[in-house]
C-alpha atoms as a PDB file:
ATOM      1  CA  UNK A   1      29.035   0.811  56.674  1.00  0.00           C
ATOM      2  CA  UNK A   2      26.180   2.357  58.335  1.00  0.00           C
ATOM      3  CA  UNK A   3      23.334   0.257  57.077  1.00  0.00           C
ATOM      4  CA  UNK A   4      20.950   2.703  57.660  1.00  0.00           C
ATOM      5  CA  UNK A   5      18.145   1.735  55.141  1.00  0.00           C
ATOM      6  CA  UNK A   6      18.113  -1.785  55.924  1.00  0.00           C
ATOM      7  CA  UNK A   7      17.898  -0.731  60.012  1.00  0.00           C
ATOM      8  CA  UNK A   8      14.966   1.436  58.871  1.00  0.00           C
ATOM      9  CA  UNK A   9      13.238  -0.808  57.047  1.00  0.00           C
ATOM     10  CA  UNK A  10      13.576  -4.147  59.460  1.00  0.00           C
ATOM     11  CA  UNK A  11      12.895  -1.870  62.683  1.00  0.00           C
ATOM     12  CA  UNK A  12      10.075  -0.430  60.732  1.00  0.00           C
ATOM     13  CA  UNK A  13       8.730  -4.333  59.630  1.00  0.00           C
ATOM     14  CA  UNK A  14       9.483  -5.778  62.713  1.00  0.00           C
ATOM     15  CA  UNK A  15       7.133  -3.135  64.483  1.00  0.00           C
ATOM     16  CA  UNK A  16       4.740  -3.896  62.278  1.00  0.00           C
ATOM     17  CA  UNK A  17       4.232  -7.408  62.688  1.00  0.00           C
ATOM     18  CA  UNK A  18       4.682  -6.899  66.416  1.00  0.00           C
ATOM     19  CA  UNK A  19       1.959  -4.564  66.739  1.00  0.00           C
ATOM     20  CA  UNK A  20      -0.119  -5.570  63.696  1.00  0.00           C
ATOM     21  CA  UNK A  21      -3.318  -7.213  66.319  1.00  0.00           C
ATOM     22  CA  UNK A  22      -3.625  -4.684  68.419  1.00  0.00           C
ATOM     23  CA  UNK A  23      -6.910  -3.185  68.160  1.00  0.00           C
ATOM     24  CA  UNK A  24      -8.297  -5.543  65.980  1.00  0.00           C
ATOM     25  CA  UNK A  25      -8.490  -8.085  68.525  1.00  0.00           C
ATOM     26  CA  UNK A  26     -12.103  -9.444  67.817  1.00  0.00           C
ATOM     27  CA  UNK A  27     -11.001  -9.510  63.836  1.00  0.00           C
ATOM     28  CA  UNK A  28      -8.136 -11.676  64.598  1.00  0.00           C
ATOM     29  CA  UNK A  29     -10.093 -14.236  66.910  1.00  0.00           C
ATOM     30  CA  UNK A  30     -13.375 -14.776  64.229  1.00  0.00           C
ATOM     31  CA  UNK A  31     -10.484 -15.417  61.640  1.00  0.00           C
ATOM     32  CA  UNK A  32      -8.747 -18.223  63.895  1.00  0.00           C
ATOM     33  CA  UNK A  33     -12.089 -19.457  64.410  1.00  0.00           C
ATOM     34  CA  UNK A  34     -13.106 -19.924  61.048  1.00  0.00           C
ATOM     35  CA  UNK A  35      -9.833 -21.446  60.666  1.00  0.00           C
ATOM     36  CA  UNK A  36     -10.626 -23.969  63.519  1.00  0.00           C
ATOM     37  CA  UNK A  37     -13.432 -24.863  61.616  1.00  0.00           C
ATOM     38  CA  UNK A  38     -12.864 -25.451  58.565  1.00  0.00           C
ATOM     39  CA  UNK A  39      -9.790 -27.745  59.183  1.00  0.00           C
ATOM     40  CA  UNK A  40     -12.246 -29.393  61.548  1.00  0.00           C
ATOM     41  CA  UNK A  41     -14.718 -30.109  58.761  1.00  0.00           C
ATOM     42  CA  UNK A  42     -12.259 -31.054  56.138  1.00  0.00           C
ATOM     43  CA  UNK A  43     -12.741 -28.079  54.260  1.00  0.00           C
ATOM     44  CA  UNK A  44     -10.086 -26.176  52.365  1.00  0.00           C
ATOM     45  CA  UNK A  45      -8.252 -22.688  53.043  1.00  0.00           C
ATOM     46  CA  UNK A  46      -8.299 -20.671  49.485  1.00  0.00           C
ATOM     47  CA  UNK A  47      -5.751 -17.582  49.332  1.00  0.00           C
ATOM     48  CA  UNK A  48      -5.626 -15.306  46.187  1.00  0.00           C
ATOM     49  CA  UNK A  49      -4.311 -12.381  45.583  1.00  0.00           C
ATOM     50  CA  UNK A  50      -3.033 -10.422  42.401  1.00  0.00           C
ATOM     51  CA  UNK A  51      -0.093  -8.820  41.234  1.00  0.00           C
ATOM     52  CA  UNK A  52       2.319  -9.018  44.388  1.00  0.00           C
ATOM     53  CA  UNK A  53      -0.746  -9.925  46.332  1.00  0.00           C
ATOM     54  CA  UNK A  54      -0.689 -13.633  44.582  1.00  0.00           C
ATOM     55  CA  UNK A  55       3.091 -14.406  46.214  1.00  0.00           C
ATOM     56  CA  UNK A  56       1.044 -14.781  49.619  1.00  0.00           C
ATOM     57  CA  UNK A  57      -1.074 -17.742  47.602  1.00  0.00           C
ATOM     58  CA  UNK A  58       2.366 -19.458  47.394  1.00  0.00           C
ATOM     59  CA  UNK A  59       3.497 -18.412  51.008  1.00  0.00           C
ATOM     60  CA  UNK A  60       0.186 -21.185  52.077  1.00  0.00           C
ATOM     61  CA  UNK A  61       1.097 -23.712  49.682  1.00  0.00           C
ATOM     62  CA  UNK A  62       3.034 -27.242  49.534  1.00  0.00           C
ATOM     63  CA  UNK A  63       5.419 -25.850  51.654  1.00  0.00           C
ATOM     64  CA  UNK A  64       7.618 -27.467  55.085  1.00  0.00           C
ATOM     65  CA  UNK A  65       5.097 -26.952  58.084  1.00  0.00           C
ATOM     66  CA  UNK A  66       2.228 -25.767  55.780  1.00  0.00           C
ATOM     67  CA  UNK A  67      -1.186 -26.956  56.116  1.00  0.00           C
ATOM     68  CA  UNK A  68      -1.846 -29.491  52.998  1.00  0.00           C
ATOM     69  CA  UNK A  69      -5.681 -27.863  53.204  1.00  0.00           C
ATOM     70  CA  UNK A  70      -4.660 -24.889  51.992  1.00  0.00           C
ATOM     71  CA  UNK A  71      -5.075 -24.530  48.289  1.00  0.00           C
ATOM     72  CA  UNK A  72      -3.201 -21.519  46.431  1.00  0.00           C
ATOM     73  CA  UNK A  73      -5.479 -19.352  43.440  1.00  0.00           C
ATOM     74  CA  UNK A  74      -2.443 -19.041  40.919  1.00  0.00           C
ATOM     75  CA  UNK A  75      -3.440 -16.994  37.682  1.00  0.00           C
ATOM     76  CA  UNK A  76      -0.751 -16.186  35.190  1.00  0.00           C
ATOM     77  CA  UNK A  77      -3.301 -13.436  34.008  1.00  0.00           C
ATOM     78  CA  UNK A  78      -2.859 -11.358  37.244  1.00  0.00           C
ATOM     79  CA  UNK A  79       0.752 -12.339  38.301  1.00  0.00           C
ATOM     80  CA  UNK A  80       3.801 -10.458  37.171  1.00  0.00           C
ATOM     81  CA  UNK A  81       5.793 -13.117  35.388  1.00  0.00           C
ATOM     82  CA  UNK A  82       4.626 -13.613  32.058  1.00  0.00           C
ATOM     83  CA  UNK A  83       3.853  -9.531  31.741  1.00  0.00           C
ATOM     84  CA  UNK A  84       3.880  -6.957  34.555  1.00  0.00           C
ATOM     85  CA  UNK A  85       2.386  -4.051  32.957  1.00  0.00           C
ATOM     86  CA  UNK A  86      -0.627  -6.110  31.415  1.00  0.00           C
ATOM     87  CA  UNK A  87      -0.896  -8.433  34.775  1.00  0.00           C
ATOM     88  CA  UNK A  88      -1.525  -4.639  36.453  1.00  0.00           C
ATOM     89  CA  UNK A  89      -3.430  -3.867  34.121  1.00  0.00           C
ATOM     90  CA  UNK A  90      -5.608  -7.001  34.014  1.00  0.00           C
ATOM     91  CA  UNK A  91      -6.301  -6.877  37.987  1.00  0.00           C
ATOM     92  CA  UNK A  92      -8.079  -3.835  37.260  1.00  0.00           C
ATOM     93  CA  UNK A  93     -10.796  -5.269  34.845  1.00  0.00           C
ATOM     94  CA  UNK A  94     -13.950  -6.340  35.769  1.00  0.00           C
ATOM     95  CA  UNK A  95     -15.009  -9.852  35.285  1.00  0.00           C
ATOM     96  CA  UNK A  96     -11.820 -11.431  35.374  1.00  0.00           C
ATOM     97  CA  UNK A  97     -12.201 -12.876  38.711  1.00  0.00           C
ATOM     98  CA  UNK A  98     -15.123 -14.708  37.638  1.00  0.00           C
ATOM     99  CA  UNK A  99     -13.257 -16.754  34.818  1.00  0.00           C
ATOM    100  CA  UNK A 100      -9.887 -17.333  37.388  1.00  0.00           C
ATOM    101  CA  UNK A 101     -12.171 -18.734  40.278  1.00  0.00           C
ATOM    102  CA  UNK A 102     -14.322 -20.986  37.530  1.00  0.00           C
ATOM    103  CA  UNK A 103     -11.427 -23.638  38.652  1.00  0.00           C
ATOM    104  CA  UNK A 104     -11.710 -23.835  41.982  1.00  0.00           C
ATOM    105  CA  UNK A 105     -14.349 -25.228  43.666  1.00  0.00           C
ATOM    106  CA  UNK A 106     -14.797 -22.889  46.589  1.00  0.00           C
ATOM    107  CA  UNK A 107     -18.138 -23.679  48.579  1.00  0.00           C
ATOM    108  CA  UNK A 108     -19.444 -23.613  51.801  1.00  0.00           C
ATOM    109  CA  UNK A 109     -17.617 -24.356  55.075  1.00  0.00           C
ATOM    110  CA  UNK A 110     -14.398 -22.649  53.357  1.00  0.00           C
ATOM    111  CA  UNK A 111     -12.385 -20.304  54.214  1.00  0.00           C
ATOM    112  CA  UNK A 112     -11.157 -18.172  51.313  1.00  0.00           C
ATOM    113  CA  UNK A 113      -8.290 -15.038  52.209  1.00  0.00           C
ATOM    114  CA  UNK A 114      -8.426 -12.148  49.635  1.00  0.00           C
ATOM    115  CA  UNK A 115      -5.322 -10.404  49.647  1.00  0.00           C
ATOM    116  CA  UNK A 116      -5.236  -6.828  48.111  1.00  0.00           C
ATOM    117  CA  UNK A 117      -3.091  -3.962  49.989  1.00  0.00           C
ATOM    118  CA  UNK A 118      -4.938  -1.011  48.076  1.00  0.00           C
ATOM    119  CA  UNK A 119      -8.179  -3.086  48.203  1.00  0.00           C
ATOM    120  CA  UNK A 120      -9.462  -1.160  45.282  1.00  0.00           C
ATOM    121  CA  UNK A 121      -8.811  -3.220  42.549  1.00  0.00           C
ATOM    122  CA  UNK A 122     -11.479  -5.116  40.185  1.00  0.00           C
ATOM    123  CA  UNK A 123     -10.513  -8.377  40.290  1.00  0.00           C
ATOM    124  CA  UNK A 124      -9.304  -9.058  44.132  1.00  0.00           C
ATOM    125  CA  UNK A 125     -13.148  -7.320  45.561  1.00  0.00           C
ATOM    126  CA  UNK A 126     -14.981  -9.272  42.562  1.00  0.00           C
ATOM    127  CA  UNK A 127     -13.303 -12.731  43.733  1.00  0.00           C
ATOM    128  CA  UNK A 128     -14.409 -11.501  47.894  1.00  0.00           C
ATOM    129  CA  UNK A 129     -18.366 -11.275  46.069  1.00  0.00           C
ATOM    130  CA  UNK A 130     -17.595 -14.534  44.696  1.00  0.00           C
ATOM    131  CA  UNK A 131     -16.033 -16.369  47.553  1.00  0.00           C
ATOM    132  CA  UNK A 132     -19.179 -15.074  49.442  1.00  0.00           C
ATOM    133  CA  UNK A 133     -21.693 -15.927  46.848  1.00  0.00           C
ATOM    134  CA  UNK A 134     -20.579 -19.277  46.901  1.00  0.00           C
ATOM    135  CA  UNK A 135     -21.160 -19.262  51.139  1.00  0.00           C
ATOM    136  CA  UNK A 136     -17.220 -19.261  51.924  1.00  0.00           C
ATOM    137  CA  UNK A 137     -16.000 -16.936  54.814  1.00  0.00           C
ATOM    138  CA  UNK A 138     -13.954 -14.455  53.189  1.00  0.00           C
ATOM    139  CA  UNK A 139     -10.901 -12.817  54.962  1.00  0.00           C
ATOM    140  CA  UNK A 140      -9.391  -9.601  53.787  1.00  0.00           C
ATOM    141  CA  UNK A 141      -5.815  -8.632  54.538  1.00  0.00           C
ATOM    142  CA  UNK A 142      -5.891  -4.867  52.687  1.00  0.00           C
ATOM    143  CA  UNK A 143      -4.687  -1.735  54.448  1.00  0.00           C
ATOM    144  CA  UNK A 144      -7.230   0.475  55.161  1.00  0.00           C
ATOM    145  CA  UNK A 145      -5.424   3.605  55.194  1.00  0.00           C
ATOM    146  CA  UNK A 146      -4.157   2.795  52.040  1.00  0.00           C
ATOM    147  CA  UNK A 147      -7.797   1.784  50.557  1.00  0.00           C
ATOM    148  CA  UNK A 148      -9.447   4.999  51.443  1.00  0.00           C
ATOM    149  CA  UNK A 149      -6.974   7.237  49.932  1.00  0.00           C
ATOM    150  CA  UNK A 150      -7.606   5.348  46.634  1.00  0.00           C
ATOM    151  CA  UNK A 151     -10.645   4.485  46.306  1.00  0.00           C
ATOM    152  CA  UNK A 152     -12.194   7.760  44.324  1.00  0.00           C
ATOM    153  CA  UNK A 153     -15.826   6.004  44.785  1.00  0.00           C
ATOM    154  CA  UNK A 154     -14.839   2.762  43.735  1.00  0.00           C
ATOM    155  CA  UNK A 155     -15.918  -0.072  46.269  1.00  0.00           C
ATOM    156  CA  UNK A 156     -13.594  -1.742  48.305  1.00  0.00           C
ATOM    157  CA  UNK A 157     -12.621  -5.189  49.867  1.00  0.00           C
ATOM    158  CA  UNK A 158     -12.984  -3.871  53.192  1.00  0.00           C
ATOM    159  CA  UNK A 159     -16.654  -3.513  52.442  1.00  0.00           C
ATOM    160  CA  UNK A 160     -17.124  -7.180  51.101  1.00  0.00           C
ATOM    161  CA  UNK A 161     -14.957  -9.236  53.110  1.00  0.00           C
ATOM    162  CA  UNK A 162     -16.819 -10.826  56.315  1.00  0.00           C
ATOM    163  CA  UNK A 163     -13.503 -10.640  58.144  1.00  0.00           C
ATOM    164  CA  UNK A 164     -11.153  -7.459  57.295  1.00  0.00           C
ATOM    165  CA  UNK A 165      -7.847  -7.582  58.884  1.00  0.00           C
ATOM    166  CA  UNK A 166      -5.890  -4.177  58.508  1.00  0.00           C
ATOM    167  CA  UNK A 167      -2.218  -4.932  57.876  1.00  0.00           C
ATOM    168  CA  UNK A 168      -1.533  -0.926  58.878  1.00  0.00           C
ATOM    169  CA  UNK A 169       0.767  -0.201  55.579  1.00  0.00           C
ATOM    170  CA  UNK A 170       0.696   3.524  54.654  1.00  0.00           C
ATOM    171  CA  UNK A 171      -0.726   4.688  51.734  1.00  0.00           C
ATOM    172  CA  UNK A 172       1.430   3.481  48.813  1.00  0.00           C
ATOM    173  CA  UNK A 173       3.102   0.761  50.474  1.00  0.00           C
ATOM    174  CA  UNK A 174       6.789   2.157  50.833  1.00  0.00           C
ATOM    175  CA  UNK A 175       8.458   2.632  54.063  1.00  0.00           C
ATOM    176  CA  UNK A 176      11.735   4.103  53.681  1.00  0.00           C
ATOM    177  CA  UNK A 177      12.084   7.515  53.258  1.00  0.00           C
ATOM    178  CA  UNK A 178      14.452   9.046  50.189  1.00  0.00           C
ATOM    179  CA  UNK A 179      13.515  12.604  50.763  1.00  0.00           C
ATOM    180  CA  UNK A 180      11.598  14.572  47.531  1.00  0.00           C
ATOM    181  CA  UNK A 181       9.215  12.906  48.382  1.00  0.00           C
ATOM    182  CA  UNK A 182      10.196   9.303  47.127  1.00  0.00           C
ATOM    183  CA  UNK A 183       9.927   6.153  49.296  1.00  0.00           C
ATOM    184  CA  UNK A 184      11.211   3.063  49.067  1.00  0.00           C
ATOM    185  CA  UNK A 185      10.511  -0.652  50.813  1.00  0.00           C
ATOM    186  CA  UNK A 186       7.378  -1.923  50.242  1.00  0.00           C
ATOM    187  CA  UNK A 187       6.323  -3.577  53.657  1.00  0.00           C
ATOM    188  CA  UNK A 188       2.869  -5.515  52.819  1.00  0.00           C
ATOM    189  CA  UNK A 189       4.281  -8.823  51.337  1.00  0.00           C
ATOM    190  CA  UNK A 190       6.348  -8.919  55.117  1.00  0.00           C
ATOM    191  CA  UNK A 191       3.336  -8.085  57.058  1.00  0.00           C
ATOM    192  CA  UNK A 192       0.657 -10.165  55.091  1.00  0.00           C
ATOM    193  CA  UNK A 193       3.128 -13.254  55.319  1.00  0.00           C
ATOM    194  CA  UNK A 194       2.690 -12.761  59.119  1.00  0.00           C
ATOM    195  CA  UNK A 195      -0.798 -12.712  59.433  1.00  0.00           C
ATOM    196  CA  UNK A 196      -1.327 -15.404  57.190  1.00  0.00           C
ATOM    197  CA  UNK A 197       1.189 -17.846  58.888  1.00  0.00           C
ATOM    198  CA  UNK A 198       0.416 -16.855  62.026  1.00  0.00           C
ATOM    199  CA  UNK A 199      -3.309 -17.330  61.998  1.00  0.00           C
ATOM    200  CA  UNK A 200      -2.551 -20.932  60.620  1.00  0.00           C
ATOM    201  CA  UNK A 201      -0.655 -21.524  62.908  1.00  0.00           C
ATOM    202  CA  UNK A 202      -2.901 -20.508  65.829  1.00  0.00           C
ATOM    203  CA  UNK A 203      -5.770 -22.471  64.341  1.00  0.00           C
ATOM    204  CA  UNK A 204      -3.134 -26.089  64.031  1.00  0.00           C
ATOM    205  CA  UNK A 205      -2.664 -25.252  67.594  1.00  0.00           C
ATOM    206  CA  UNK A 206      -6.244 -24.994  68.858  1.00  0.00           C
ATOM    207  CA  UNK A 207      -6.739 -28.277  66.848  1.00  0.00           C
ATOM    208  CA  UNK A 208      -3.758 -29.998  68.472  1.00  0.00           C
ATOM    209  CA  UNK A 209      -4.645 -28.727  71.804  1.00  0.00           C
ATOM    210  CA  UNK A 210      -8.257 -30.587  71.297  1.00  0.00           C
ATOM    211  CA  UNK A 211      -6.720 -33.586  70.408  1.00  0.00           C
ATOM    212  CA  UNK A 212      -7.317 -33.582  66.527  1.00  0.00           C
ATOM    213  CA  UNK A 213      -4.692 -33.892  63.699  1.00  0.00           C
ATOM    214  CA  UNK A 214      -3.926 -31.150  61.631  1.00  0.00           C
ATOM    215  CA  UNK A 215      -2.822 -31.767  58.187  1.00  0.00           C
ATOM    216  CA  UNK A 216       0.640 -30.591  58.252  1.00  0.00           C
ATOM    217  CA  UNK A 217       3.741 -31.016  55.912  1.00  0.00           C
ATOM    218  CA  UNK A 218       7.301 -31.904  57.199  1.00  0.00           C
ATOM    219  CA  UNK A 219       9.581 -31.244  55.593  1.00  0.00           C
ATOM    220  CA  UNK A 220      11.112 -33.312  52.918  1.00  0.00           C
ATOM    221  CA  UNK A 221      14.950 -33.395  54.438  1.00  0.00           C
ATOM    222  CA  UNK A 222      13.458 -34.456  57.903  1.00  0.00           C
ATOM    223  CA  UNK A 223      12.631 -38.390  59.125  1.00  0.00           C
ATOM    224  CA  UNK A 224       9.459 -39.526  58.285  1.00  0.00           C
ATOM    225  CA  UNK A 225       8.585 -36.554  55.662  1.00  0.00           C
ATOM    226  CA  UNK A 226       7.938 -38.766  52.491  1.00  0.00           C
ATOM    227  CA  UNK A 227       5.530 -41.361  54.119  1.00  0.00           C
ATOM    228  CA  UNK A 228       3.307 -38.681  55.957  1.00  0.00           C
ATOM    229  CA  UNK A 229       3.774 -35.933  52.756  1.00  0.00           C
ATOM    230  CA  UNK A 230       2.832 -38.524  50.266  1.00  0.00           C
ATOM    231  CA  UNK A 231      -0.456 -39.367  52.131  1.00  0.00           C
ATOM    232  CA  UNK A 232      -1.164 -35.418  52.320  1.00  0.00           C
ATOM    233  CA  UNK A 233      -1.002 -35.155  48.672  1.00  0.00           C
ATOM    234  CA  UNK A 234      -2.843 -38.002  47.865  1.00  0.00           C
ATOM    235  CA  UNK A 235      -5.738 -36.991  50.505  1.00  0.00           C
ATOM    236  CA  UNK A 236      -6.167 -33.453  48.947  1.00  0.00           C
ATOM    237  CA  UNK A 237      -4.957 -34.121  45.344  1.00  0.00           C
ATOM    238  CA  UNK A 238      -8.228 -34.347  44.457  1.00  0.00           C
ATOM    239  CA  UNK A 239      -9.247 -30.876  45.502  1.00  0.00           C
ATOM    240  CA  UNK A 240      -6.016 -28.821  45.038  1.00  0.00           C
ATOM    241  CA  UNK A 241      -5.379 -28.116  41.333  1.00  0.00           C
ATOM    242  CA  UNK A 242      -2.096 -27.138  42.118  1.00  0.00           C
ATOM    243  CA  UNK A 243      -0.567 -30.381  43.752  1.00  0.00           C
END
């Protein structure tokens, strides 16, 4: 068997991640460093997203070698499980984000990501208003290539966010070419994952570097996972609807 989509669309990813910094440099390092600080502080990490967008909330969260400070924004409204034709439909009307944010109390010294590949949508660029209203630093992961070809005068992330990191996606997301012209592969969930982990983890290891502790899980089949895990939870229970 040849395997030919699957070598197209893992050379194609793999690229991708590989290359995904480059030229956005300076974007990268004021992420990191609002990273740095905010674990620093004791403040929390906030990632939403909608539709697909929302899976990279649950990428940060409660997970082995995950930071217990981040705290996922989880809204069965604008996820796909309970409805994916009204959950697309929802991310699209205005004023939503106000109601699924009312739980969480994002403030200042937080970092809050806003994940939205088209970065057109009502609901992701509302909560980026929000998260900066409240004095957060807001991050967008969006692709601007894809943005701009959709936006038809609408406003988008990109021009709320105080940090925009391009994940380079094309314009509707698929990768793989089927000829007439169909594609298939969507690469964003890949490519946001990536940024995402990796900027956490280049933040833990500025921290460790300093000498400070950075709240990480182990995970639960290793020695020593329930005694430090347990004291994560119970530290940020408090703050993190979710756990």
């Amino acid at each position: 068997m040849s395997m030919n989509g699957m070598k197209a669309y893992l050379a194609d990813a793999a690229g991708r991640v590989a290359t995904v910094v480059d030229g956005q440099e300076d974007a990268f390092e004021a992420a990191a460093a609002a990273l740095v600080r905010t674990i620093r502080d004791d403040r929390l990490v906030y990632v939403f997203g909608t539709g697909h967008s929302h899976m990279m909330a649950e990428e940060g969260h409660y997970r082995a070698g995950g930071l217990a400070c981040v705290v996922p924004v989880l809204a069965s409204t604008v996820m796909l499980h309970e409805g994916a034709v009204a959950g697309s439909a929802l991310e699209r009307t205005p004023g939503l984000a106000a109601i699924v944010l009312s739980r969480y109390a994002i403030g200042a010294g937080d970092v809050m990501f806003v994940f939205s590949n088209s970065g057109v949508n009502a609901v992701p660029v509302e909560a980026a208003h929000i998260g900066r209203e409240r004095g957060a630093t807001v991050i967008a992961v969006t692709s601007e290539i894809y943005s701009r070809a959709a936006a038809n005068g609408r406003e988008r992330l990109a021009e709320v966010a105080d940090i925009v990191l391009d994940n380079k996606g094309p314009a509707g997301d698929a990768v793989v070419d089927l000829g007439g012209g169909l594609r298939t592969a969507p690469i964003s969930t890949v490519v946001g994952a990536a940024i995402l982990n990796g900027l956490l983890a280049e933040a833990a290891q500025r921290l460790t570097a300093a000498g400070e502790d950075v709240p990480v899980y182990i995970s639960a089949n290793m020695p020593g996972a329930a005694e430090r895990n347990s004291e994560l939870v119970e530290r940020f229970r408090s703050r993190n609807p979710h756990l």
